[in-house]
Protein backbone atom coordinates (compact mmCIF):
# COMPACT_ATOMS: atom_id res chain seq x y z
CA UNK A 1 95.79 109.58 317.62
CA UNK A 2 92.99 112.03 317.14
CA UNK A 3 92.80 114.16 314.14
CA UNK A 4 90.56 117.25 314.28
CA UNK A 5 89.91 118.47 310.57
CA UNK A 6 91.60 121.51 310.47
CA UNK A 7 90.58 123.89 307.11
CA UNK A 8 93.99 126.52 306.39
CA UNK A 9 92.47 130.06 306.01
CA UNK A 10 94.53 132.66 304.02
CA UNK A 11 94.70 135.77 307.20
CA UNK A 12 93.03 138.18 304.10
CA UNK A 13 90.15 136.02 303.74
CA UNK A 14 89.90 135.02 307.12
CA UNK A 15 87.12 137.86 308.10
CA UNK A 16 85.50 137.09 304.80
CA UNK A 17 84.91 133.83 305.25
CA UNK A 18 83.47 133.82 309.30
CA UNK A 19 81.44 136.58 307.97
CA UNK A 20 79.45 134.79 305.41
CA UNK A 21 79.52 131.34 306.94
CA UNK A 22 79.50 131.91 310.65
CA UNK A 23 82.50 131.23 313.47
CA UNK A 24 81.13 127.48 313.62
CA UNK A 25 81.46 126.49 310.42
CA UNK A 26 83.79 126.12 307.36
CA UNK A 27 82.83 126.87 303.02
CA UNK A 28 84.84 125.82 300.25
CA UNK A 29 85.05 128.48 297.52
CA UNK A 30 81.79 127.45 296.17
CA UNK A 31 80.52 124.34 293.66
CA UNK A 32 83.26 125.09 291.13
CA UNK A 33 85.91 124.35 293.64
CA UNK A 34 84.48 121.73 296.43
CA UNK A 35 86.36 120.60 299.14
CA UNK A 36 85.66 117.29 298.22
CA UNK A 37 86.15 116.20 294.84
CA UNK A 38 85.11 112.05 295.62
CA UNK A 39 83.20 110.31 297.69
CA UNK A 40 86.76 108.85 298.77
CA UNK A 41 88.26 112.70 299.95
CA UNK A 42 84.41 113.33 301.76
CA UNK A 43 84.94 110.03 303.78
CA UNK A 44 89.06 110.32 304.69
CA UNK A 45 87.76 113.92 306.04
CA UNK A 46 84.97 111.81 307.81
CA UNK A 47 87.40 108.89 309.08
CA UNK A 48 89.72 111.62 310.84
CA UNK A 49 86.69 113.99 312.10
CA UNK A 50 86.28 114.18 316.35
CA UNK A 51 83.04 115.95 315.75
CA UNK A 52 81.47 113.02 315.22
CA UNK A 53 81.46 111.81 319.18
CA UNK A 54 79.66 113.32 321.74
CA UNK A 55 82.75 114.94 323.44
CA UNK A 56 84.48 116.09 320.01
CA UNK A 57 87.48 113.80 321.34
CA UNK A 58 87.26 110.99 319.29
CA UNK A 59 87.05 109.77 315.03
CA UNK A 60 87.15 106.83 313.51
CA UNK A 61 90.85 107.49 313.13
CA UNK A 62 91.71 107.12 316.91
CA UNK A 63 90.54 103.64 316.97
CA UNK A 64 92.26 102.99 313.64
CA UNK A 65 95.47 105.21 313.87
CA UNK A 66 96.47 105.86 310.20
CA UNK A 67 100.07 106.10 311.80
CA UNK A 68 100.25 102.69 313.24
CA UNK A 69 98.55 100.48 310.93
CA UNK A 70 95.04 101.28 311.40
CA UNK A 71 94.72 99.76 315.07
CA UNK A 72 94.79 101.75 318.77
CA UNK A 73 97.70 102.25 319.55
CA UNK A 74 96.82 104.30 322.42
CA UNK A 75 98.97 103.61 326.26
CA UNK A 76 97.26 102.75 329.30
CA UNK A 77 97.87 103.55 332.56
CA UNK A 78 100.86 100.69 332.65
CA UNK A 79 102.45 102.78 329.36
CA UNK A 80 102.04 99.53 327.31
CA UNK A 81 99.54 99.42 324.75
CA UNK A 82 96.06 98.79 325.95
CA UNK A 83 94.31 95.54 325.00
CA UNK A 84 91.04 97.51 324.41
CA UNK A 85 89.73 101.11 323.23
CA UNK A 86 88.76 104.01 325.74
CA UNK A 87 85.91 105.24 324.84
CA UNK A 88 85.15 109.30 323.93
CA UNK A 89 83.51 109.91 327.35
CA UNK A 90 87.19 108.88 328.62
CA UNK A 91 85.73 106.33 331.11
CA UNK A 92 84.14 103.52 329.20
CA UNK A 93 86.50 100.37 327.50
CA UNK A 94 84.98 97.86 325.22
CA UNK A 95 85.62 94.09 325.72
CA UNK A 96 87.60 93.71 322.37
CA UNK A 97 90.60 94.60 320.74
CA UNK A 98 90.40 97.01 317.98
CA UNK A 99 90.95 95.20 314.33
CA UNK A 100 92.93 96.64 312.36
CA UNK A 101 91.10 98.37 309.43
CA UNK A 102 93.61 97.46 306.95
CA UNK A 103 92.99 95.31 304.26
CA UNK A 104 89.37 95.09 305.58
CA UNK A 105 87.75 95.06 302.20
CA UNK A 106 88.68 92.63 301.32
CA UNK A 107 86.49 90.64 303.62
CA UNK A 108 83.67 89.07 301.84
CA UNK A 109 80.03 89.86 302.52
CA UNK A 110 79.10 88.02 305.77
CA UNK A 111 77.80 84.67 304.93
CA UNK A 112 77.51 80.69 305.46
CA UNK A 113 78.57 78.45 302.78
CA UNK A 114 81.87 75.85 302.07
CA UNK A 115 85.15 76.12 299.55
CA UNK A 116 87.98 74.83 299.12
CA UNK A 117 91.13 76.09 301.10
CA UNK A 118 93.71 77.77 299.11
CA UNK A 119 96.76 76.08 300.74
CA UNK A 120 98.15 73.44 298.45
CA UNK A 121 99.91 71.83 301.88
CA UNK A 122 97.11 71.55 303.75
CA UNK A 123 96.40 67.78 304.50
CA UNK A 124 93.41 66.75 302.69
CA UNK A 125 91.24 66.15 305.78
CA UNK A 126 91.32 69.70 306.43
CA UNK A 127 90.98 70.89 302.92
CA UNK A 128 87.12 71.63 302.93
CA UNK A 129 85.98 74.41 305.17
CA UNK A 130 81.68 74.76 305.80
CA UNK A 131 80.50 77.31 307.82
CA UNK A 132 80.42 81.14 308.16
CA UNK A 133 82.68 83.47 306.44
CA UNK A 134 83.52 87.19 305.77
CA UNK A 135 81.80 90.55 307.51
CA UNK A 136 83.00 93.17 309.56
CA UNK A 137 83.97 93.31 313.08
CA UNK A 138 85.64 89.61 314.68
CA UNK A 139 81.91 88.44 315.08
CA UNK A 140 81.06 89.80 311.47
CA UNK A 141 77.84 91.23 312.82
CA UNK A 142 78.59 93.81 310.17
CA UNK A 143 78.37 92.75 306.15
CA UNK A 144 80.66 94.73 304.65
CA UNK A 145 82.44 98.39 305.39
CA UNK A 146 79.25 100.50 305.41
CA UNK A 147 77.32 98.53 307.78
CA UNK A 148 80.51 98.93 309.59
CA UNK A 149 81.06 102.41 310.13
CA UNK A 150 77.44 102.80 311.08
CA UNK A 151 78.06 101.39 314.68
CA UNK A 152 80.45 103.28 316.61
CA UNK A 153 79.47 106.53 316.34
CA UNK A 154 76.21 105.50 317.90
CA UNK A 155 77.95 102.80 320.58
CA UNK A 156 77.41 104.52 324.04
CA UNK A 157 81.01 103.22 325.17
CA UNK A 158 82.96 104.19 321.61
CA UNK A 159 81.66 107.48 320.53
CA UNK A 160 79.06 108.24 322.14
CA UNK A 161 76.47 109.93 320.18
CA UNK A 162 72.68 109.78 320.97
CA UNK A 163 71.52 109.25 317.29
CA UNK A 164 72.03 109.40 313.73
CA UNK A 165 70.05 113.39 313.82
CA UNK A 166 72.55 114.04 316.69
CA UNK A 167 75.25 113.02 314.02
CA UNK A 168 73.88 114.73 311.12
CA UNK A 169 73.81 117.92 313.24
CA UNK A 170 77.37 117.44 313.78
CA UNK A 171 77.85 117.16 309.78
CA UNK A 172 76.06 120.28 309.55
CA UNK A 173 78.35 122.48 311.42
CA UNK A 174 80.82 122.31 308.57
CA UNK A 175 79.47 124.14 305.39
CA UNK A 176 82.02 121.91 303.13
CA UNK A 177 80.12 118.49 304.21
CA UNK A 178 76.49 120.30 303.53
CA UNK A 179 77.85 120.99 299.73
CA UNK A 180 79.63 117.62 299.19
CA UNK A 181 76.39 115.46 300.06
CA UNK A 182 74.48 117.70 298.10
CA UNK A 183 77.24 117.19 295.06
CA UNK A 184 78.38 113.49 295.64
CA UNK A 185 75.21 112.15 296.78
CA UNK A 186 72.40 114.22 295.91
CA UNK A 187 71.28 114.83 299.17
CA UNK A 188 70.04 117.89 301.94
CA UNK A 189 71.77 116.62 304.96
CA UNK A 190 68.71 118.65 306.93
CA UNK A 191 65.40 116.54 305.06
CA UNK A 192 66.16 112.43 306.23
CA UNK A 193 68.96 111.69 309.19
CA UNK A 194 68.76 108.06 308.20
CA UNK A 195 68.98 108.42 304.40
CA UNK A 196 72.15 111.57 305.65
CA UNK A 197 73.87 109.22 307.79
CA UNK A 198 73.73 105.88 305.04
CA UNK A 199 75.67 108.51 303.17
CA UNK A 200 78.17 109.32 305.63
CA UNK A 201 79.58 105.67 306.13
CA UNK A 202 79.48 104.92 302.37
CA UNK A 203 81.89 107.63 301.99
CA UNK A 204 83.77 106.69 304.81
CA UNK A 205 83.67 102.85 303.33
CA UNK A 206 84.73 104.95 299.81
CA UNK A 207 88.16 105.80 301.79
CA UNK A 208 88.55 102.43 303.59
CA UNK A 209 88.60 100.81 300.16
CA UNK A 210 91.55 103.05 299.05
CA UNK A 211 95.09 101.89 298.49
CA UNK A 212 95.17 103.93 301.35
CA UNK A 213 94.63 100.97 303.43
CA UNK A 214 95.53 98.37 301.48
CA UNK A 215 98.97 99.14 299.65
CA UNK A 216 100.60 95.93 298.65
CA UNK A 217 104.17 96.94 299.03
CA UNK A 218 105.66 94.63 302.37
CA UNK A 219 109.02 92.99 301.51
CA UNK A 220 106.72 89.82 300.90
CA UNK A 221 105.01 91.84 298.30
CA UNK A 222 108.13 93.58 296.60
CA UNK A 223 109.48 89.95 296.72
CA UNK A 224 107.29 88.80 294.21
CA UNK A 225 107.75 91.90 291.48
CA UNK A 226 109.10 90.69 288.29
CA UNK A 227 113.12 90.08 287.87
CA UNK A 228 114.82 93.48 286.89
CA UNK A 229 112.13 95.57 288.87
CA UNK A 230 114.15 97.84 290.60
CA UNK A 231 112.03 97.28 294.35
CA UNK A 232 111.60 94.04 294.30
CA UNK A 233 112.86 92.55 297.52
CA UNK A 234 115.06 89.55 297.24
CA UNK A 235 114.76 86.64 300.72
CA UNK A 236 118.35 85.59 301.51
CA UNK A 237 118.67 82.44 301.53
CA UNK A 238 120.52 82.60 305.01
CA UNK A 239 117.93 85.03 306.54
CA UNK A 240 115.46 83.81 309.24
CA UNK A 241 112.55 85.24 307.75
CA UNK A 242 113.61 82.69 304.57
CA UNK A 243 113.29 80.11 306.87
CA UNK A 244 110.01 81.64 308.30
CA UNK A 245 108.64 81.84 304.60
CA UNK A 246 108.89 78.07 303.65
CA UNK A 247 107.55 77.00 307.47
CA UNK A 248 104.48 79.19 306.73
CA UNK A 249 103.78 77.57 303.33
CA UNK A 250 104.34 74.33 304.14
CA UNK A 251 103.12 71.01 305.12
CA UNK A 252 104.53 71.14 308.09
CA UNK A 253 102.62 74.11 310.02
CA UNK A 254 99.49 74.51 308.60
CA UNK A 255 99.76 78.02 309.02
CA UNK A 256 97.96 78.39 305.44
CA UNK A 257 94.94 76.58 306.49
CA UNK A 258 93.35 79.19 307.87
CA UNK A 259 95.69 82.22 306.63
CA UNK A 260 96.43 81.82 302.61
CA UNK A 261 93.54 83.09 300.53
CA UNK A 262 95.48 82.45 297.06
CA UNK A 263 97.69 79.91 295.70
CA UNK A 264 101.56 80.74 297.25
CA UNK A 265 103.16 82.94 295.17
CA UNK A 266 100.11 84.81 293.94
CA UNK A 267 99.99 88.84 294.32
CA UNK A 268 97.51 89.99 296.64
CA UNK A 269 97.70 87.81 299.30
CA UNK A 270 95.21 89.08 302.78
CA UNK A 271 96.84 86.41 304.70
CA UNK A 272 93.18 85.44 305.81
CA UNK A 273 90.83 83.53 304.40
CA UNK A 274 88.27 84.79 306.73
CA UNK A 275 86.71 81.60 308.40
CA UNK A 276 85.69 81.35 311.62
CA UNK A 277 87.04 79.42 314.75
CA UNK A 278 87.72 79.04 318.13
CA UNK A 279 90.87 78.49 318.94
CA UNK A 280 90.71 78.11 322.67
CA UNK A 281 91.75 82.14 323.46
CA UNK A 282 92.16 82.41 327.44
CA UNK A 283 90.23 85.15 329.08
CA UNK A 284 91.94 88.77 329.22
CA UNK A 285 91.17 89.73 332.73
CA UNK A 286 93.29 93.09 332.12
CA UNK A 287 90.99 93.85 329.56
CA UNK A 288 87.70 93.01 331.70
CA UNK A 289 89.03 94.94 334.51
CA UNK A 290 88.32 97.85 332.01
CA UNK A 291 85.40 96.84 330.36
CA UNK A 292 83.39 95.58 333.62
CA UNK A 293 82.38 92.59 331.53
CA UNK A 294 81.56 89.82 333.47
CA UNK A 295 80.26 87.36 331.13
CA UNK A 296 82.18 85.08 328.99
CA UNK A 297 82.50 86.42 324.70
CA UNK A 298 80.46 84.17 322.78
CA UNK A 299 82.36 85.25 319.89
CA UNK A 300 80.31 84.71 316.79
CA UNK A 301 76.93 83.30 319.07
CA UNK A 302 77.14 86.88 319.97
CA UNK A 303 76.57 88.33 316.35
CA UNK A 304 72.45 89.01 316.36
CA UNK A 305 71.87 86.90 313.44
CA UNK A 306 73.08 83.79 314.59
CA UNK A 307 71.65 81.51 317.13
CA UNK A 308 73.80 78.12 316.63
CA UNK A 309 75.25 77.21 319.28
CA UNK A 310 77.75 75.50 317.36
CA UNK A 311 79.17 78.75 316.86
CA UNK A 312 79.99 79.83 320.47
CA UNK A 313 83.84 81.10 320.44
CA UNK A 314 84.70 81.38 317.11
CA UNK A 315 85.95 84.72 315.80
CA UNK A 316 87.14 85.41 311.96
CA UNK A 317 90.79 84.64 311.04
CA UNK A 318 92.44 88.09 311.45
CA UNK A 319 94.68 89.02 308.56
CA UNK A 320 97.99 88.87 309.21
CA UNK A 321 99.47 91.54 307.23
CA UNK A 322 101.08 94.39 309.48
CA UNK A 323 100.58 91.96 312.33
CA UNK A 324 103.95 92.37 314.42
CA UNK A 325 103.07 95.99 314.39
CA UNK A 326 99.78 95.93 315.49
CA UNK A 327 99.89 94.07 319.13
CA UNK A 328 98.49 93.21 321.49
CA UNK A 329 96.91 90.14 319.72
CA UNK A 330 93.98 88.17 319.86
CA UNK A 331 90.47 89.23 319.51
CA UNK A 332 90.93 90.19 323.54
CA UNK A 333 94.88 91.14 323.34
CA UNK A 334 95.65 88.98 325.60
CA UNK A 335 99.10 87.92 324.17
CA UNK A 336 101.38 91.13 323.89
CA UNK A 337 104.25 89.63 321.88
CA UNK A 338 103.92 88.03 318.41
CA UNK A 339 106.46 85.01 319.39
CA UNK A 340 104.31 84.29 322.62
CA UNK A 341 101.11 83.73 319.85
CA UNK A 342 103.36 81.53 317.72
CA UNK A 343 104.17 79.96 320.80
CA UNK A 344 100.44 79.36 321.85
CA UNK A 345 99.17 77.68 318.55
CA UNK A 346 102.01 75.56 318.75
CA UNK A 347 101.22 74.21 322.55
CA UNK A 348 98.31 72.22 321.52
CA UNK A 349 100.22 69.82 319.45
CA UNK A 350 101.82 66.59 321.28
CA UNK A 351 105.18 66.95 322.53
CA UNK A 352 105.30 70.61 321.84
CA UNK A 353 108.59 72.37 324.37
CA UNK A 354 105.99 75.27 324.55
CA UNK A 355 104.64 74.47 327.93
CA UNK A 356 104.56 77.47 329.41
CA UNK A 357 103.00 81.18 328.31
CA UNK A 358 106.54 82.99 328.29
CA UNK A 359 104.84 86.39 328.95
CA UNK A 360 103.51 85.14 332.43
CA UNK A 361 105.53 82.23 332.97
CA UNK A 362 103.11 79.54 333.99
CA UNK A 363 101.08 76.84 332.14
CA UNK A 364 98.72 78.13 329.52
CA UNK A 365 95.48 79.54 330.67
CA UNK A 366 92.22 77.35 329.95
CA UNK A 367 89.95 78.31 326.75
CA UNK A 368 87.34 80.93 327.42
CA UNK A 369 85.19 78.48 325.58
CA UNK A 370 86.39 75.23 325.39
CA UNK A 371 83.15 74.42 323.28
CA UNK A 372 83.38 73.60 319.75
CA UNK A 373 87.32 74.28 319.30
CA UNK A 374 89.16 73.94 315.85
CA UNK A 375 91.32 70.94 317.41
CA UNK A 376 91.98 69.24 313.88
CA UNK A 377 93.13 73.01 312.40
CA UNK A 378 95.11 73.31 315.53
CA UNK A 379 96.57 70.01 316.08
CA UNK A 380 97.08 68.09 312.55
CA UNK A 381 100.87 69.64 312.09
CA UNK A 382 104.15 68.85 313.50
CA UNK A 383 105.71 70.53 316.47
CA UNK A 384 108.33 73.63 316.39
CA UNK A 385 111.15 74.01 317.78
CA UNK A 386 112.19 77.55 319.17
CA UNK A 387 114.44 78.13 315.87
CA UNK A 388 111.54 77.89 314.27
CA UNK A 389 109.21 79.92 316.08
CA UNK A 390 111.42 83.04 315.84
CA UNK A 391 111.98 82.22 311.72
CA UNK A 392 108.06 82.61 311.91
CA UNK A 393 107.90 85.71 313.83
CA UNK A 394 110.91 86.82 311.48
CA UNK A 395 108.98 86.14 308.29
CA UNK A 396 105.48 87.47 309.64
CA UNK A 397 107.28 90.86 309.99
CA UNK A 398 107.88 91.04 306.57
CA UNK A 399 104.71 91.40 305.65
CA UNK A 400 104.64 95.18 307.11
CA UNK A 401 103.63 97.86 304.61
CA UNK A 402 106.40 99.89 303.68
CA UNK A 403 105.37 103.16 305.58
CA UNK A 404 105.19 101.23 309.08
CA UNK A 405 108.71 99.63 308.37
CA UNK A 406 110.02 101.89 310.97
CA UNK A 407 107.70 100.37 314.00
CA UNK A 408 109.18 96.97 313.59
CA UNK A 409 111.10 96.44 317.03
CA UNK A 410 114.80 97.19 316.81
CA UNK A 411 115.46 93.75 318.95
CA UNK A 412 118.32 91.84 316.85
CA UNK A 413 115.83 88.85 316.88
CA UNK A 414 115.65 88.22 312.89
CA UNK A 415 119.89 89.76 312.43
C-alpha cells in the first residue's frame, strides 16, 4: 500500500499558502504550531512518504503495510501474495521476503555472545545457546532500527535513490520537514546530507518504536490481564488453540527453544529470542525467477561483518507474533500456508507422517544449505500428529494484534 503524505488545505488559505511557499512544497503555520510535534510524528510522516524513491512510487510503508501487519502484502502476477518486494522502478525484486517491522525493537543490538534459553521445557542439552544474536534485517547486517532504515532508500532494486543529497533534496521539497529538523534536531537539512539523512532514520526508528508497532493486545496477550479485567481473553478449555497453547510450551515440541524470550506466562512475550540458524529452508525458485539471483543465500555469511563460515544459512528466528497474517513464510516465502511450515519443522524428526510438502505434493525439497544445520533444535522433540499440527496453527493465530483480527482466514479450521 503506498501512502503519499497528503497536507488538508482550508480552499481560503489555499492561494495563501502556494503563494508564500511555492506549488512544490507544503508550511505548517509557523514554529508555534509545527507539523510535527516529536521526533515520533516527523518519522510516521517519513515511514508513509513516496518521495523518498526515485519514482515517488514507493515509502517505507509499502514494504511494511501498516494495514497488514507491517509486511508486503502486495499480489503478483498469479494474484497470490508475492514471496518478495517489487522494487520502485517497478521491474527489480529482491531475493528475500520482507520482515515484518512489527515488534522489531525489540531486537537486541547485533552481537555474538551465549545465554540461557528462556524455555523452562527445553531439554537441558539444548538449554545454552553461543553464537550471534539480535540486529536488523534476517542477516542482522543492520544493529538496530536506525541503521535499518538507512538502506533501502539508497538500495538500487528497493527505492532507488542515487544518494543520501538526492534524499535530502527530496526532504526539502516539503517546507514542514525543513522546520521540524531544524526544531527536533537542530539541524539545516541544506549544510551536511550525511549528518540530514542520520536524522531522517532516527525519526523514522522514533515511530518504529511506537506502540504503533508493537501493541500487546492478541488474545494471547488479553489472556494474561488480571481476573475481573473486562478484555481479558479467556482459552476454552475445548478450543484447539488451548490445545495449540500447551504443545507450544511444552516439552514435547520445543517450539520455545528458539521462540520464548520470557518465562511462559510473562507479559511481553516477542515470540523470538532472536538466535540464529539454519534450518534447512529449500530454495524459492518463484522468488529467483524475480530476483535473477543465481547464487545460493548465505544467510548470515552474507552480512559484511562476518566471515565464519560456520555461519553459512542461518537467518534470525523471526517473531512469531501476527505470523498467520503475514505469509508467505520463510526468509524466501517459500511456504505459503502456516500449517505447511508446522508441517516442515516437524518432517525432520523420525517417524514423522509429514512426508510430503502438502502445498506441492511431493517429498520435501533439499536444504539450500545443508551446511551447519540446527539438527539437535530441529530434531530433539517428539513427532505430531495432524491434530496437533492444526491446534498449533490454531494457537499461533492467536497471537494477532487486535486491529488485524479481521485478516485471519475465515476457513473453519480452529471452529
Amino acid at each position: 500500500m503506498n501512502k503519499a503524505l497528503f497536507f488538508p488545505l482550508h480552499v481560503s488559505l489555499a492561494v495563501v499558502v502556494l503563494a508564500i511557499t511555492g506549488c512544490g512544497g507544503s508550511s505548517s503555520s509557523g514554529s508555534e504550531n509545527p507539523a510535527f510535534v516529536s521526533k515520533e510524528a516527523l518519522g510516521e510522516s517519513l515511514f508513509h512518504d513516496t518521495r523518498l524513491s526515485a519514482n515517488r512510487t514507493q515509502s517505507c510503508a509499502t514494504c511494511h503495510n501498516p494495514e497488514h501487519g507491517f509486511v508486503d502484502n502486495r499480489s503478483g502476477a498469479d494474484g497470490k501474495v508475492s514471496p518478495v518486494s517489487r522494487g520502485d522502478n517497478g521491474t527489480s525484486f529482491g531475493d528475500r521476503n520482507a520482515p515484518t517491522a512489527a515488534y522489531a525493537r525489540f531486537s537486541p543490538a547485533f552481537s555474538q555472545g551465549s545465554h540461557t534459553r528462556a524455555a523452562e521445557t527445553v531439554p537441558g542439552s539444548l538449554k545454552e545457546y553461543s553464537g550471534y544474536i539480535g540486529g536488523q534485517f534476517h542477516d542482522g547486517r543492520a544493529s538496530g532500527l536506525a541503521q535499518q532504515a538507512a538502506g533501502p532508500p539508497l538500495n538500487p532494486i528497493e527505492m532507488g535513490m542515487e544518494n543520501k543529497a538526492a534524499v535530502v533534496n527530496r526532504l526539502l521539497e516539503n517546507n514542514d520537514y525543513t522546520e521540524a529538523f531544524s526544531q527536533l534536531y537542530g539541524l539545516d537539512l541544506t549544510a551536511d546530507a550525511d549528518a540530514a539523512y542520520a536524522a531522517m532514520t532516527d525519526a523514522i526508528a522514533a515511530f518504529e518504536r511506537s506502540n504503533t508497532f508493537a501493541p500487546f493486545d492478541s488474545k494471547y496477550d488479553r489472556s494474561l490481564l488480571p481476573l475481573g479485567d473486562a478484555n481479558r481473553y479467556v482459552y476454552d478449555a475445548l478450543d484447539k488453540a488451548t490445545l495449540g497453547k500447551s504443545l507450544f510450551f511444552s516439552q514435547f515440541t520445543n517450539c520455545g527453544a528458539c521462540h520464548q524470550l520470557k518465562a511462559k506466562g510473562q507479559r511481553g512475550e516477542t515470540f523470538s529470542n532472536y538466535e540464529y540458524h539454519n534450518i534447512g529452508v529449500p530454495v524459492n525458485a518463484a522468488a529467483r525467477a524475480l530476483s535473477g539471483v543465481t547464487g545460493s543465500d548465505d544467510g548470515l555469511l552474507a552480512n559484511p561483518d562476518i566471515t565464519d563460515v560456520a555461519q553459512q544459512g542461518k537467518f534470525k528466528v523471526p517473531t512469531l507474533r501476527n505470523v498467520a497474517v503475514t505469509g508467505p513464510y520463510m526468509h524466501n516465502g517459500v511456504f505459503a500456508d502456516l500449517t505447511t511450515v508446522v508441517q516442515f519443522y516437524d518432517h525432520f524428526k523420525t517417524g514423522s507422517d509429514f512426508a510430503e510438502n502438502p502445498e506441492t505434493g511431493l517429498p520435501w525439497a533439499e536444504p539450500e544449505i545443508s551446511a551447519n544445520m540446527s539438527n539437535d533444535d530441529l530434531q530433539q522433540a517428539r513427532t505430531l500428529s495432524e491434530t496437533e499440527v492444526t491446534a498449533l496453527v490454531c494457537f499461533l493465530r492467536t497471537l494477532t494484534d487486535a486491529r488485524y483480527e479481521h485478516l485471519l482466514p475465515d476457513d473453519g479450521l480452529c471452529d
